[in-house]
Protein backbone atom coordinates (compact mmCIF):
# COMPACT_ATOMS: atom_id res chain seq x y z
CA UNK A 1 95.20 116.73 86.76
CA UNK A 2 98.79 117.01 88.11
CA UNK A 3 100.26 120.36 87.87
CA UNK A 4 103.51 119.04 89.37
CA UNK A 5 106.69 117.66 87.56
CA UNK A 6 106.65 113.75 89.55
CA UNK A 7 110.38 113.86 89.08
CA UNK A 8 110.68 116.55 91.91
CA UNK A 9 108.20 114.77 94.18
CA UNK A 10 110.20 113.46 97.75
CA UNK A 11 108.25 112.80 100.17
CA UNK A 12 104.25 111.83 100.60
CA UNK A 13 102.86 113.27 103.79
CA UNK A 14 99.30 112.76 105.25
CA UNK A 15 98.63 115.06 108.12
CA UNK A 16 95.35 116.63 109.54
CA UNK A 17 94.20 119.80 109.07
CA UNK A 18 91.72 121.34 110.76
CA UNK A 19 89.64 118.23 111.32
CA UNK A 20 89.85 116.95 107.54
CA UNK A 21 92.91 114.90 106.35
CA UNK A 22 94.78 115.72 103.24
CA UNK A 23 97.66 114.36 101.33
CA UNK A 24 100.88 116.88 100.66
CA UNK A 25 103.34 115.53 98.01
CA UNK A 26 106.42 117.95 99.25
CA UNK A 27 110.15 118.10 98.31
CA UNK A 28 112.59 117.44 100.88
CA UNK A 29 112.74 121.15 101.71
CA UNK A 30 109.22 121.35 102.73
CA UNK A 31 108.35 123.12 99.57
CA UNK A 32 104.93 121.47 98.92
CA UNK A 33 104.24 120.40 95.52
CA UNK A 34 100.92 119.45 95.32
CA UNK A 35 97.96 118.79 98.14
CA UNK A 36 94.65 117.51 97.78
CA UNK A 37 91.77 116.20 100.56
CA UNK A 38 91.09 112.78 101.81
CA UNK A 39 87.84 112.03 102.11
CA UNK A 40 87.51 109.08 104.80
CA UNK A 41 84.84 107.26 106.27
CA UNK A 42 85.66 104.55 109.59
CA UNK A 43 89.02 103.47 110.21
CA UNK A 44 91.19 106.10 108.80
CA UNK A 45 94.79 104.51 108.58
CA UNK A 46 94.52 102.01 106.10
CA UNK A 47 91.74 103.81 104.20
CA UNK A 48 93.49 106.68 103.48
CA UNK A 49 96.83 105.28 103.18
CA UNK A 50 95.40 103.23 100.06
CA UNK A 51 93.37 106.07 99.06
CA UNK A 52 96.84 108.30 98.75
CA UNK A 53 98.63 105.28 97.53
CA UNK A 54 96.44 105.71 94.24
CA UNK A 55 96.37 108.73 93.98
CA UNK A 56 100.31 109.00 94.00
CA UNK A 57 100.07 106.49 91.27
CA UNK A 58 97.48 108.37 88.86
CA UNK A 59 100.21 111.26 89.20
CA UNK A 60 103.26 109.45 88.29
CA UNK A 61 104.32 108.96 92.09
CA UNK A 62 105.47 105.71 93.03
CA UNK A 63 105.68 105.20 97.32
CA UNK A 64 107.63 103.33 98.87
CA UNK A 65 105.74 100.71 100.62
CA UNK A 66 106.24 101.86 104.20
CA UNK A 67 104.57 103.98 105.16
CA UNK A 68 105.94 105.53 108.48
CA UNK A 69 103.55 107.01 111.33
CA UNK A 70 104.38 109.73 114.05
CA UNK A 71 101.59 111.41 116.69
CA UNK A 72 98.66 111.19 113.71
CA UNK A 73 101.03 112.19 110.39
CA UNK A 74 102.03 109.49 108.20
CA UNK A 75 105.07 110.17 105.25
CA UNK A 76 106.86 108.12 102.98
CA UNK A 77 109.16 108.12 100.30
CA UNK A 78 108.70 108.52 96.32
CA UNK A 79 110.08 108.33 93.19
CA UNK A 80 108.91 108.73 90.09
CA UNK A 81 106.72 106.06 88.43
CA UNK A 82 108.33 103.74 86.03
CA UNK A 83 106.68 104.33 82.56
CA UNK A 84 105.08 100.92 81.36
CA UNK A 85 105.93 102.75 77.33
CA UNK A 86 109.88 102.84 78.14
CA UNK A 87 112.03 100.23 76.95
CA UNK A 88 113.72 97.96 78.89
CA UNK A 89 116.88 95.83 78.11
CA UNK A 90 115.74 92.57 78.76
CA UNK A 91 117.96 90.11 81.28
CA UNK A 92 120.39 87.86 80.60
């Protein structure tokens, strides 16, 4: 369950804590709207890159693709999740 609005989301960020990883979805102020674990097994990077990836996208998050990497902490952009119900003008 989200308890965030997705329109206020920023930034992803994946940083350790402690020993355990965990996903932040913050604003660009640093306020931090939601955070959650990331349970990993082996080769962390792409694991848990795809792993936050979906999650993003169960709350209405959409990432940019990139995601960018500095000394173990990985962040990327978002936006909020087109909604498939919305209707589109179609191309001419």
């Amino acid at each position: 369950m989200v308890t965030f609005d997705p329109a206020l989301a920023d930034v992803a960020v994946v940083v350790r804590d402690d020993g355990r990883w965990r996903l932040d979805v913050r604003r660009l102020t640093g306020d931090v709207l939601a955070s959650t674990p990331l349970h990993v097994d082996g080769a962390f990077q792409p694991r848990a890159l795809s792993l936050a990836t979906r999650l993003l996208e169960r709350w209405g998050v959409a990432a940019s693709p990139a995601w960018d990497g500095h000394h173990g902490t990985w962040s990327t952009l978002l936006s909020p999740a087109p909604s498939p119900g919305l209707l589109r003008t179609p191309a001419l």
